[in-house]
PDB file of N, CA and C in Angstrom:
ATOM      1  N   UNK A   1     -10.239  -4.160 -26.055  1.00  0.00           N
ATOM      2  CA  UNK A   1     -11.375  -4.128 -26.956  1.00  0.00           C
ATOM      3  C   UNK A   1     -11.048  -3.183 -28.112  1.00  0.00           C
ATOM      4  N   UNK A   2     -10.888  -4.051 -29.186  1.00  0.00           N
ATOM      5  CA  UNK A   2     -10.579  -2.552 -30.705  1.00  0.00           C
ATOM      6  C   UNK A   2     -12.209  -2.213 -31.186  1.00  0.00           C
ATOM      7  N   UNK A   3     -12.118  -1.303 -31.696  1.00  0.00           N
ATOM      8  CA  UNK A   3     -13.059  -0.621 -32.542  1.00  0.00           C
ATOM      9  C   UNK A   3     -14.167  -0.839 -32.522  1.00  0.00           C
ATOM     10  N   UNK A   4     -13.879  -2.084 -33.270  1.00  0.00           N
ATOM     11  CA  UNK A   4     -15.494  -2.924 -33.973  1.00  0.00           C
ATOM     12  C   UNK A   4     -15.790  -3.669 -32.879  1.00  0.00           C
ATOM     13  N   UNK A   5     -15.429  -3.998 -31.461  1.00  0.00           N
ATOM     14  CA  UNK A   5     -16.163  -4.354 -30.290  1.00  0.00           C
ATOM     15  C   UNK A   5     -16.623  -3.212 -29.508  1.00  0.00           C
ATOM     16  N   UNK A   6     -16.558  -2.163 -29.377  1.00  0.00           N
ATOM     17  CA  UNK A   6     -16.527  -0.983 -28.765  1.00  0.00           C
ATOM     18  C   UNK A   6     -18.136  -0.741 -28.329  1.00  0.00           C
ATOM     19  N   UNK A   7     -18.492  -0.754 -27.278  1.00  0.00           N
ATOM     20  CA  UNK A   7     -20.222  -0.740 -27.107  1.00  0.00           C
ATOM     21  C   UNK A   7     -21.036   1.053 -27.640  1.00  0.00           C
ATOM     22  N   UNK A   8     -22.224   0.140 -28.050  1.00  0.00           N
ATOM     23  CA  UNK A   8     -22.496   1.721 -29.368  1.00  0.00           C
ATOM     24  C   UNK A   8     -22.841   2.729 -27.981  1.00  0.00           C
ATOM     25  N   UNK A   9     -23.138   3.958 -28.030  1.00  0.00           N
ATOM     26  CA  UNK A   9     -23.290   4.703 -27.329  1.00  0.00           C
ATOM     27  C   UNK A   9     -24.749   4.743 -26.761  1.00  0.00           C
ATOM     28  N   UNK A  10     -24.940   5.667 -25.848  1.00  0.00           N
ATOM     29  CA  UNK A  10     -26.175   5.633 -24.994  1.00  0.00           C
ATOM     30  C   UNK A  10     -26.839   6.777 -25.325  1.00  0.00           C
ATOM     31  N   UNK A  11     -27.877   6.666 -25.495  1.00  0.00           N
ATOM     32  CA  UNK A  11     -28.944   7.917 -25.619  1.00  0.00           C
ATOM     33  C   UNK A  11     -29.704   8.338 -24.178  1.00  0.00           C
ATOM     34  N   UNK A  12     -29.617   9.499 -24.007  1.00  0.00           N
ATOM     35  CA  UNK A  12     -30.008  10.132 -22.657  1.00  0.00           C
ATOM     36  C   UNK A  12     -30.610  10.782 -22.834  1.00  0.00           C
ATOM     37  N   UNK A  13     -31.702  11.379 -21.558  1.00  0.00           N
ATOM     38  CA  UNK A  13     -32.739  12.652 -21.952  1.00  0.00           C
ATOM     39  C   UNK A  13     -32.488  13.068 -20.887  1.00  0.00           C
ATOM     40  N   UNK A  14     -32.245  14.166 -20.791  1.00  0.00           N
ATOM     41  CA  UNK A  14     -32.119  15.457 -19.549  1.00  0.00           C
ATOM     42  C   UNK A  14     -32.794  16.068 -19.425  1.00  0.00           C
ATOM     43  N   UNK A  15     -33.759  16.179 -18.400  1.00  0.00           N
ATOM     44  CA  UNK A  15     -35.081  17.064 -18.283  1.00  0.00           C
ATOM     45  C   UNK A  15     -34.424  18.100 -17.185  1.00  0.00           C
ATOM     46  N   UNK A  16     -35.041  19.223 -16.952  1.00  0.00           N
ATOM     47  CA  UNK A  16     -35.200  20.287 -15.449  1.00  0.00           C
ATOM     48  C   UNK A  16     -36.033  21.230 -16.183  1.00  0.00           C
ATOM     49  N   UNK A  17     -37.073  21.413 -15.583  1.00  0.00           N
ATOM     50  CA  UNK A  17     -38.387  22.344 -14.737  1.00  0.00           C
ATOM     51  C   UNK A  17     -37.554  23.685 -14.336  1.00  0.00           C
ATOM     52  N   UNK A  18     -37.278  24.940 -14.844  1.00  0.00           N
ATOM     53  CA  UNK A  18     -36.939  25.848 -13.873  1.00  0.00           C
ATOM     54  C   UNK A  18     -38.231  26.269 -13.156  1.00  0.00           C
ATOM     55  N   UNK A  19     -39.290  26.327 -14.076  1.00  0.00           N
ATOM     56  CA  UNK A  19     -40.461  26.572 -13.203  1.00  0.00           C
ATOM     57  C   UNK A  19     -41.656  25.821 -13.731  1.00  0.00           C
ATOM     58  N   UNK A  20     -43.079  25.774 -13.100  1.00  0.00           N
ATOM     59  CA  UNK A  20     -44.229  24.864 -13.314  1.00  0.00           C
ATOM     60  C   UNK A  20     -44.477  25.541 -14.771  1.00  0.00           C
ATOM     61  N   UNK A  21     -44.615  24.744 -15.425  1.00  0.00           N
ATOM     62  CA  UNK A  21     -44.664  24.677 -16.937  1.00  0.00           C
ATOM     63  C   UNK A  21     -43.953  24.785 -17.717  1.00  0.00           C
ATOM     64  N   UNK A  22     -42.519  25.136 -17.693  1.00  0.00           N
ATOM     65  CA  UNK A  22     -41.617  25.267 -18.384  1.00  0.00           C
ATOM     66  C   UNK A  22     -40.412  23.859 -18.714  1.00  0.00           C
ATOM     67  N   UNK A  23     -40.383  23.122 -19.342  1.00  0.00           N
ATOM     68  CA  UNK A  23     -39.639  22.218 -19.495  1.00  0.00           C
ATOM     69  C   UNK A  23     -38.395  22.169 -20.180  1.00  0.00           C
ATOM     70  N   UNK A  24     -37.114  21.845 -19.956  1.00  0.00           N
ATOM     71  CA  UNK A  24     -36.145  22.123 -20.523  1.00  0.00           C
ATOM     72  C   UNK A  24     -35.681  20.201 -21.021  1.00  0.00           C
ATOM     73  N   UNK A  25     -35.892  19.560 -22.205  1.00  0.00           N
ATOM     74  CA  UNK A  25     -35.420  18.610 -22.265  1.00  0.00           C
ATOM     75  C   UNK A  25     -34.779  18.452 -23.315  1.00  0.00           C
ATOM     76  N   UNK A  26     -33.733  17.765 -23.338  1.00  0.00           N
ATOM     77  CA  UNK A  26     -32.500  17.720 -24.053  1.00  0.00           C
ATOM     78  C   UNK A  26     -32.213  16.353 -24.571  1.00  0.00           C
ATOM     79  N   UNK A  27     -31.994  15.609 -25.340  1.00  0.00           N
ATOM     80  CA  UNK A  27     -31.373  14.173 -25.725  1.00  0.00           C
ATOM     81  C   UNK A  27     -30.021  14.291 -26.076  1.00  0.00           C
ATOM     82  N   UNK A  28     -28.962  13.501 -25.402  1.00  0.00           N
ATOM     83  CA  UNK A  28     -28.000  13.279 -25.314  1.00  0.00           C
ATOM     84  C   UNK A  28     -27.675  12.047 -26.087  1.00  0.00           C
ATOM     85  N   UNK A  29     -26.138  11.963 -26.746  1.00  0.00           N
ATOM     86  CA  UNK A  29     -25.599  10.541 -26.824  1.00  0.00           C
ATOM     87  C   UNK A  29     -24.278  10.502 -26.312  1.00  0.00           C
ATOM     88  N   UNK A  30     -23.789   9.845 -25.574  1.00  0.00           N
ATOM     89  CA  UNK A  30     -22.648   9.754 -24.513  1.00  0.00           C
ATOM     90  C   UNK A  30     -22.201   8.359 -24.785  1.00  0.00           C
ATOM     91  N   UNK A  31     -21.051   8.035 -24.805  1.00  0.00           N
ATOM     92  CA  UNK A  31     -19.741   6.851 -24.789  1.00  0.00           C
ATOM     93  C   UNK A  31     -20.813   5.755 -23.371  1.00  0.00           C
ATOM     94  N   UNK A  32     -20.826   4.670 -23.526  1.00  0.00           N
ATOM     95  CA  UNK A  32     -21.395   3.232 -22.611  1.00  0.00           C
ATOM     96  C   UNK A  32     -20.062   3.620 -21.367  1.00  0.00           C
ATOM     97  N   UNK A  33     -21.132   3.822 -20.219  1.00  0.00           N
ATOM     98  CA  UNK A  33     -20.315   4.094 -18.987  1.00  0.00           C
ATOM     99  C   UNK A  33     -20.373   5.357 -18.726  1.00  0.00           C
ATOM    100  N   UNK A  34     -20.945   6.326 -19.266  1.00  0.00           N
ATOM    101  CA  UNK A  34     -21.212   7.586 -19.246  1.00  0.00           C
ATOM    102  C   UNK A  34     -21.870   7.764 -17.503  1.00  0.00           C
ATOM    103  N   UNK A  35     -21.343   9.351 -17.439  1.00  0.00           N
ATOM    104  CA  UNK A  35     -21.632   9.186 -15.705  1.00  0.00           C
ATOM    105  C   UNK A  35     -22.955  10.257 -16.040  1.00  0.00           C
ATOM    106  N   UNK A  36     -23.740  10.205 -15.189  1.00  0.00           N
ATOM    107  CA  UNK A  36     -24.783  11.331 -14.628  1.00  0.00           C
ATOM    108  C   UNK A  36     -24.384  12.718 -15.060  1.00  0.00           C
ATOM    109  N   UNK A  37     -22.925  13.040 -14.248  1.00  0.00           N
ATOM    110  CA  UNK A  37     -22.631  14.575 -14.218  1.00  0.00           C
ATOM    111  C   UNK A  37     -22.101  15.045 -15.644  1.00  0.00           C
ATOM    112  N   UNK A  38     -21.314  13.344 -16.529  1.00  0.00           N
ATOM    113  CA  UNK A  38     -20.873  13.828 -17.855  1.00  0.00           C
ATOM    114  C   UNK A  38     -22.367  14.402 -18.467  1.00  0.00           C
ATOM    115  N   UNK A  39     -23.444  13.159 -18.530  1.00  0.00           N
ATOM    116  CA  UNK A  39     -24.965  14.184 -19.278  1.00  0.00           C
ATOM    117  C   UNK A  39     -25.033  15.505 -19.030  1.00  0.00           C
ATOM    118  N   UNK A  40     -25.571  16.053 -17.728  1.00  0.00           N
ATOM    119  CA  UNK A  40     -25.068  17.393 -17.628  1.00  0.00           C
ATOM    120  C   UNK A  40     -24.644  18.045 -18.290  1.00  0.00           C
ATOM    121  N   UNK A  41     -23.548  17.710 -18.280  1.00  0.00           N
ATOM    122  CA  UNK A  41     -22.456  19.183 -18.639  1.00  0.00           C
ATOM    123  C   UNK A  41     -22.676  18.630 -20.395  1.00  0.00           C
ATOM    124  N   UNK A  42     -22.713  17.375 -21.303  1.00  0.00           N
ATOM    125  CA  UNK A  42     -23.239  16.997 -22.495  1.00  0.00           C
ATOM    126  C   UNK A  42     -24.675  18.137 -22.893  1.00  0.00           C
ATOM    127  N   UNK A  43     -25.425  18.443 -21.939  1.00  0.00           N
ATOM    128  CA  UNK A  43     -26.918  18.735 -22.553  1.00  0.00           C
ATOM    129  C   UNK A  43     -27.310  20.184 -22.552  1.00  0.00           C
ATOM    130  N   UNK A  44     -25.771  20.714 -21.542  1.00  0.00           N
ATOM    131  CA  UNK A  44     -26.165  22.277 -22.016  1.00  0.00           C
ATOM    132  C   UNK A  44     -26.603  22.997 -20.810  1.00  0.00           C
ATOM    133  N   UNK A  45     -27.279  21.908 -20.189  1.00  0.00           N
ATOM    134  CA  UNK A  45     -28.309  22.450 -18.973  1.00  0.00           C
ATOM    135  C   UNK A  45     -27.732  23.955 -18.145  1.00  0.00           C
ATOM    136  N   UNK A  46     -26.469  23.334 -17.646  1.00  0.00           N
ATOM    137  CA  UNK A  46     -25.981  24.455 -16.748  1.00  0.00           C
ATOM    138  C   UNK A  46     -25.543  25.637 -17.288  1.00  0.00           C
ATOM    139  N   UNK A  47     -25.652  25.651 -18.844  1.00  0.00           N
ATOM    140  CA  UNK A  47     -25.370  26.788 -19.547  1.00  0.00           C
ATOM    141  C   UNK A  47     -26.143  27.688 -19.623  1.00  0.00           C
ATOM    142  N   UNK A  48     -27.395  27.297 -19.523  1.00  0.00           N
ATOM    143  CA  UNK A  48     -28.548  28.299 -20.393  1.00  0.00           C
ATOM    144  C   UNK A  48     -29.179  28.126 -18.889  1.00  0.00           C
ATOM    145  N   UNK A  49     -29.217  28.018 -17.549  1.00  0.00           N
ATOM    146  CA  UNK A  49     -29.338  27.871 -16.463  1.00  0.00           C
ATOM    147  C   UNK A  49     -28.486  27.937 -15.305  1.00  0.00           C
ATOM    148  N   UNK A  50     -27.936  29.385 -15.450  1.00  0.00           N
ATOM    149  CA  UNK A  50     -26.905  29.437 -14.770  1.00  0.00           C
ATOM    150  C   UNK A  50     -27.090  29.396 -13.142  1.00  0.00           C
ATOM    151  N   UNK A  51     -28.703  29.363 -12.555  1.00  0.00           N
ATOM    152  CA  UNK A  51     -29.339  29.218 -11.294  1.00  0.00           C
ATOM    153  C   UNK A  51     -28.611  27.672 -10.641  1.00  0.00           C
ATOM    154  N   UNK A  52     -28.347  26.797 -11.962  1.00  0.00           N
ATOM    155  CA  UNK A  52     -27.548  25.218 -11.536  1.00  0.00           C
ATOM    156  C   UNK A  52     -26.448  25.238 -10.814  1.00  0.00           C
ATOM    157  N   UNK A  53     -26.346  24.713  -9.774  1.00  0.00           N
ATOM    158  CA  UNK A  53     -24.567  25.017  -9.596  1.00  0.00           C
ATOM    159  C   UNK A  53     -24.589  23.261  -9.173  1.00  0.00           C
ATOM    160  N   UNK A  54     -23.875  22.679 -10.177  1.00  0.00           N
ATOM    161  CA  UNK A  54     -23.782  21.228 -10.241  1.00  0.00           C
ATOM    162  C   UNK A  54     -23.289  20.564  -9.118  1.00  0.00           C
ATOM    163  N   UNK A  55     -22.653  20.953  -8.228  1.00  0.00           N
ATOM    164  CA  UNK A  55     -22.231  20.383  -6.829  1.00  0.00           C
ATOM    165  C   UNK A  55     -22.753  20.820  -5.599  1.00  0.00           C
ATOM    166  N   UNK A  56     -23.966  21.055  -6.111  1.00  0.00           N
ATOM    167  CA  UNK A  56     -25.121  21.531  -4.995  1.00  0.00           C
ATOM    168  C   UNK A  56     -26.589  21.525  -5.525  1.00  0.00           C
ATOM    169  N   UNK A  57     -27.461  21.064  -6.591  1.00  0.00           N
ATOM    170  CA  UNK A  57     -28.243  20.635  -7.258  1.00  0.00           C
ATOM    171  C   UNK A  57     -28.403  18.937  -6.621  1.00  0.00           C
ATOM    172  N   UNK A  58     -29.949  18.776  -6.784  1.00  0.00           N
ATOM    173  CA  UNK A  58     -30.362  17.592  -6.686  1.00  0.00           C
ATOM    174  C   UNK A  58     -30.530  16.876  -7.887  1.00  0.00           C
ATOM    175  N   UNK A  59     -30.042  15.650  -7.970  1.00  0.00           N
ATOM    176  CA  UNK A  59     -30.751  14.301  -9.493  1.00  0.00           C
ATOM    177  C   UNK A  59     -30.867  13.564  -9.182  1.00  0.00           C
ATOM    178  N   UNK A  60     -31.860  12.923 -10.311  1.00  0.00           N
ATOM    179  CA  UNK A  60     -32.071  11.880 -10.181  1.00  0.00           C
ATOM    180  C   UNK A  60     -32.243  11.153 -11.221  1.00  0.00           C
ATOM    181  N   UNK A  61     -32.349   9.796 -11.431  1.00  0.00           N
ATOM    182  CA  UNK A  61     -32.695   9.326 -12.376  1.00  0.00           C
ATOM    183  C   UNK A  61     -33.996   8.121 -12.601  1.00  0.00           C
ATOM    184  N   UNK A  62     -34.980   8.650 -13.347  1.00  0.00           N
ATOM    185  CA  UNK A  62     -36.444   8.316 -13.444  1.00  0.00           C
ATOM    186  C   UNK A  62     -37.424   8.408 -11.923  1.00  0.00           C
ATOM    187  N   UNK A  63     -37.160   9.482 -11.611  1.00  0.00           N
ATOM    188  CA  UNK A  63     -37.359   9.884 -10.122  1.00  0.00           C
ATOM    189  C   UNK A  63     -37.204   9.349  -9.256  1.00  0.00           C
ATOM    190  N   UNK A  64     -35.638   8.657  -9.197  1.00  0.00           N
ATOM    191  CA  UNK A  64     -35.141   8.066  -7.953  1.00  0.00           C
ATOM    192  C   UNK A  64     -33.401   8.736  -7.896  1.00  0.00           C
ATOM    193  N   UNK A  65     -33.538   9.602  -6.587  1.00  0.00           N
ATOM    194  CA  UNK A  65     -32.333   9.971  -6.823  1.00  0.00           C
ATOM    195  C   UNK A  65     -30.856   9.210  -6.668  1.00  0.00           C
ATOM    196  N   UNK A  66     -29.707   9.898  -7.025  1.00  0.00           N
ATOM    197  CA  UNK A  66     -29.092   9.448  -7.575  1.00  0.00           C
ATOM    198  C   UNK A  66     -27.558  10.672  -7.408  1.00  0.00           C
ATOM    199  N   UNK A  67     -26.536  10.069  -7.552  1.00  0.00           N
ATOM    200  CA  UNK A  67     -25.396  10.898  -7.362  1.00  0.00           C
ATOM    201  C   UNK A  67     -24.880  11.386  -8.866  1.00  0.00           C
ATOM    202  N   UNK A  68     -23.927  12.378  -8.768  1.00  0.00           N
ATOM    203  CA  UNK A  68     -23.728  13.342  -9.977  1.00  0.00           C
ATOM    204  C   UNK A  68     -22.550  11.753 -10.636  1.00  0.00           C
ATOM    205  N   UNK A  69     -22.084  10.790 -10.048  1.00  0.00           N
ATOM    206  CA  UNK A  69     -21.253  10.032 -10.260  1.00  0.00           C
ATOM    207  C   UNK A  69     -21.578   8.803 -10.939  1.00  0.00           C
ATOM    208  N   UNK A  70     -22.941   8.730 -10.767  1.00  0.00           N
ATOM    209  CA  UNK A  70     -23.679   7.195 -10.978  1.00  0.00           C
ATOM    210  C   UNK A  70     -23.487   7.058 -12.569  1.00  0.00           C
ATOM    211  N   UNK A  71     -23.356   5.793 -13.240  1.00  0.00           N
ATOM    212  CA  UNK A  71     -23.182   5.567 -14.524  1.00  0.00           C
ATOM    213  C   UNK A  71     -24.709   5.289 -15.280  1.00  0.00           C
ATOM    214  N   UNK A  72     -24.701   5.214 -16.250  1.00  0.00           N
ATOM    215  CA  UNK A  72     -26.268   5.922 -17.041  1.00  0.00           C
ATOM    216  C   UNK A  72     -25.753   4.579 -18.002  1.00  0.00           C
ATOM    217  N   UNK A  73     -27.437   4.436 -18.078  1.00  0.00           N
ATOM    218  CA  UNK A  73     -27.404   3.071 -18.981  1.00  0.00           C
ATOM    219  C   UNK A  73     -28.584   3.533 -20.358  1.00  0.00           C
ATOM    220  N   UNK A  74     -28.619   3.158 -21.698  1.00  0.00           N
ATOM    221  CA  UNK A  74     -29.560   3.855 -22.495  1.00  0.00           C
ATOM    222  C   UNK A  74     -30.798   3.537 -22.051  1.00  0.00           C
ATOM    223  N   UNK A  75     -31.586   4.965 -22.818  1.00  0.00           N
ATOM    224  CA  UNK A  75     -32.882   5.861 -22.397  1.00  0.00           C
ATOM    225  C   UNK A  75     -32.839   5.551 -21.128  1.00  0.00           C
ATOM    226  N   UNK A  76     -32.034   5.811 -20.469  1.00  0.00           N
ATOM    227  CA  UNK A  76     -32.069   6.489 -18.627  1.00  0.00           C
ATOM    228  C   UNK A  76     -32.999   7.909 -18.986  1.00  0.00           C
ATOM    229  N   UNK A  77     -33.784   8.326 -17.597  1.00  0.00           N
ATOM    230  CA  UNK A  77     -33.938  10.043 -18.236  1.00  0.00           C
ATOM    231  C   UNK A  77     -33.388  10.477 -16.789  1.00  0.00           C
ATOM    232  N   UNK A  78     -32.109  11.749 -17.208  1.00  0.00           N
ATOM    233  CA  UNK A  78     -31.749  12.217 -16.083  1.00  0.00           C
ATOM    234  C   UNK A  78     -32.930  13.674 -15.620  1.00  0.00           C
ATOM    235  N   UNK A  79     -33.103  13.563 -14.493  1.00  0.00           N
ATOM    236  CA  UNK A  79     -33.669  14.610 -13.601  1.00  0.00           C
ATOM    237  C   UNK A  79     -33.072  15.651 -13.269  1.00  0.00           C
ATOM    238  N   UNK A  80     -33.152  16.989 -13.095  1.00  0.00           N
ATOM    239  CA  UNK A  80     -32.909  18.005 -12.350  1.00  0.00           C
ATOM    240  C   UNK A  80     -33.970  18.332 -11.098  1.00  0.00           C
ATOM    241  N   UNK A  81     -33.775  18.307  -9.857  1.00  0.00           N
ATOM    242  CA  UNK A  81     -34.932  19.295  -9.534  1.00  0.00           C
ATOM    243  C   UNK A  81     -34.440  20.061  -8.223  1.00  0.00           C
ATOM    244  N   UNK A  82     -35.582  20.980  -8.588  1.00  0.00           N
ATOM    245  CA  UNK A  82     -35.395  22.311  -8.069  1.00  0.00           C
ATOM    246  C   UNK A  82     -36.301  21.896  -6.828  1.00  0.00           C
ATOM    247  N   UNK A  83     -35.502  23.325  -5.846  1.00  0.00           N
ATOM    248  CA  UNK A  83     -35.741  23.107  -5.216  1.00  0.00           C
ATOM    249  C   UNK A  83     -37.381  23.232  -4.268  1.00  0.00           C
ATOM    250  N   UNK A  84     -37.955  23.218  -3.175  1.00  0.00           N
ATOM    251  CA  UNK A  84     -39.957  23.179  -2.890  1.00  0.00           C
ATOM    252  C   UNK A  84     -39.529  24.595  -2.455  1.00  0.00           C
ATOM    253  N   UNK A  85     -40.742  25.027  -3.574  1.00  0.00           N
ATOM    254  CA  UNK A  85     -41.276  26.268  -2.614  1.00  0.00           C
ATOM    255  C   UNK A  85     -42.160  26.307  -1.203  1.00  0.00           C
ATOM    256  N   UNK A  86     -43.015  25.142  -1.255  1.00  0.00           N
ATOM    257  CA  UNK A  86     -42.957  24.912  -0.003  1.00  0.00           C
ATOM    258  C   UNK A  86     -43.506  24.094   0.664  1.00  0.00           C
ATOM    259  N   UNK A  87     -43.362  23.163   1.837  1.00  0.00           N
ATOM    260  CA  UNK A  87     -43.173  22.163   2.275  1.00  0.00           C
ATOM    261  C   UNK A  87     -44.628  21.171   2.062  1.00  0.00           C
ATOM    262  N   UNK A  88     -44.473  20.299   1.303  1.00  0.00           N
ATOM    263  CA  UNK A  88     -45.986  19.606   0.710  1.00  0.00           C
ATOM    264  C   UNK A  88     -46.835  19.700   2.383  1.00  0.00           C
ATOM    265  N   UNK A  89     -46.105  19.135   3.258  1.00  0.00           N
ATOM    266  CA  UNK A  89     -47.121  18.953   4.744  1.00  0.00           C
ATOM    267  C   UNK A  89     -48.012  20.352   4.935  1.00  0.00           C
ATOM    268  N   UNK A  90     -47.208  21.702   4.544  1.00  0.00           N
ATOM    269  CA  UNK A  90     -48.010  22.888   4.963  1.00  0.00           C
ATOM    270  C   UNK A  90     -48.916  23.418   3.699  1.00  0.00           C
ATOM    271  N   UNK A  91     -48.405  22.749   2.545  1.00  0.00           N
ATOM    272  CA  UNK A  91     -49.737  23.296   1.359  1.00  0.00           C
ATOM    273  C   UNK A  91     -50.628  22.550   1.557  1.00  0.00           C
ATOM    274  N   UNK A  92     -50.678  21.399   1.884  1.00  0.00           N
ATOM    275  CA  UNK A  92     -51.944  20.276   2.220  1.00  0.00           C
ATOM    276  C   UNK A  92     -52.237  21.439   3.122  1.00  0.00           C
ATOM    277  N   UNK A  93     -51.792  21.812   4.325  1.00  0.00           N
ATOM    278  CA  UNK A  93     -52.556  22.101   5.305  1.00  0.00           C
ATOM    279  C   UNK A  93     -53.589  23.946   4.692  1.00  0.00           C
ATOM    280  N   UNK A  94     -52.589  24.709   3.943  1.00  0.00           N
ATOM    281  CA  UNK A  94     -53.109  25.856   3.369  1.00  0.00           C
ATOM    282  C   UNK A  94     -54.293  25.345   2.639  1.00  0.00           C
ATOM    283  N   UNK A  95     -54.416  24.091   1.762  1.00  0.00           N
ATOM    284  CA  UNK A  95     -55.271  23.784   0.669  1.00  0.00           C
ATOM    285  C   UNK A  95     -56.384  23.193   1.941  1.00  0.00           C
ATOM    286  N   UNK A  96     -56.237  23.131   2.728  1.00  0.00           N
ATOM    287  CA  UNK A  96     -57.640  22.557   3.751  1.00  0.00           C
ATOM    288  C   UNK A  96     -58.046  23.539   4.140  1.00  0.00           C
ATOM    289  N   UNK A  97     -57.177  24.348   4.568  1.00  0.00           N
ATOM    290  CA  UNK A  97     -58.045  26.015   5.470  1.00  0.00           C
ATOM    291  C   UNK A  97     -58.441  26.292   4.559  1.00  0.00           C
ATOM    292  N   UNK A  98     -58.202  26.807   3.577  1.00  0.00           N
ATOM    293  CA  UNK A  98     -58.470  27.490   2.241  1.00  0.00           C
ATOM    294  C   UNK A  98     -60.423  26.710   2.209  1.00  0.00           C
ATOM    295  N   UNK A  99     -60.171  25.706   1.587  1.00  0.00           N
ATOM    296  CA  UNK A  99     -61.498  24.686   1.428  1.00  0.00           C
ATOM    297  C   UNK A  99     -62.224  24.972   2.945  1.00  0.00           C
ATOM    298  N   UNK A 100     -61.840  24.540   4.215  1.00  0.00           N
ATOM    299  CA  UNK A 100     -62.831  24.736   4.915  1.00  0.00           C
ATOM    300  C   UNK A 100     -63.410  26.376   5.104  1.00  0.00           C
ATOM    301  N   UNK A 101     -62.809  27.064   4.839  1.00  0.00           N
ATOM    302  CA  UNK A 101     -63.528  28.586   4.787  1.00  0.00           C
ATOM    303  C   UNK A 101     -64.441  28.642   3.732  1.00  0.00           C
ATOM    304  N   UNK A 102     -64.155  28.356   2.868  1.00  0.00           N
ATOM    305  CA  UNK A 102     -64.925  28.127   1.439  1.00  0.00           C
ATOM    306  C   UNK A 102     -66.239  27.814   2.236  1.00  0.00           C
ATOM    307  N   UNK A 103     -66.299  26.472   2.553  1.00  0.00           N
ATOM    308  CA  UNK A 103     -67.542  25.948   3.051  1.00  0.00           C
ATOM    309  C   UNK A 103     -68.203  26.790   3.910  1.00  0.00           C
ATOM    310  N   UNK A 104     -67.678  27.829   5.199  1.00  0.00           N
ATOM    311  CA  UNK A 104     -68.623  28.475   6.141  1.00  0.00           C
ATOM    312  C   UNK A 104     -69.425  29.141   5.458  1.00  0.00           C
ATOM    313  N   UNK A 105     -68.528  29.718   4.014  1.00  0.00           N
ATOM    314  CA  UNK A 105     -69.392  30.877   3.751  1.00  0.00           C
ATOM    315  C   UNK A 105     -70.612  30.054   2.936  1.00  0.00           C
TER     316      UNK A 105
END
């Protein structure tokens, strides 16, 4: 394939949350065939977030996860996420005690 067949590039968005309200999102343009982990290391993320350690971090892509290897097709949005503070089954259960005390009083 020369030049002028060459597929145009892909636009990517890299989001990660270090914490609830804080959003870190980035737009990328990467070569057609571009992998997951190339966005990454393209968007900066692990720079200005040095808490990332890319071969032990979870992604995904449009909240379905996904390996640091997988190839990215345009406006994919890659995911970061961090990890639960704590386990949804036991905040449901804190957010019910919580509410049923509420009520005795």
């Amino acid at each position: 394939m020369d030049r002028a067949e060459a597929a145009p590039p892909v636009k990517i968005v890299v989001a990660y949350s270090a914490r609830a309200g804080a959003v870190d999102v980035v737009d990328v343009l990467l070569p057609d065939g571009a992998t997951l982990e190339q966005a990454l290391r393209a968007s900066g993320l692990l720079d200005r977030h040095p808490e990332l350690v890319l071969e032990s971090i979870k992604v995904g892509i449009w909240g379905r996860n996904s390996t640091l290897a997988e190839r990215l097709r345009d406006a994919d949005r890659v995911e970061v996420y961090r990890p639960l503070q704590v386990d949804p089954k036991e905040a449901r259960r804190l957010r019910y005690r919580s509410h049923r005390e509420h009520i005795k009083r």
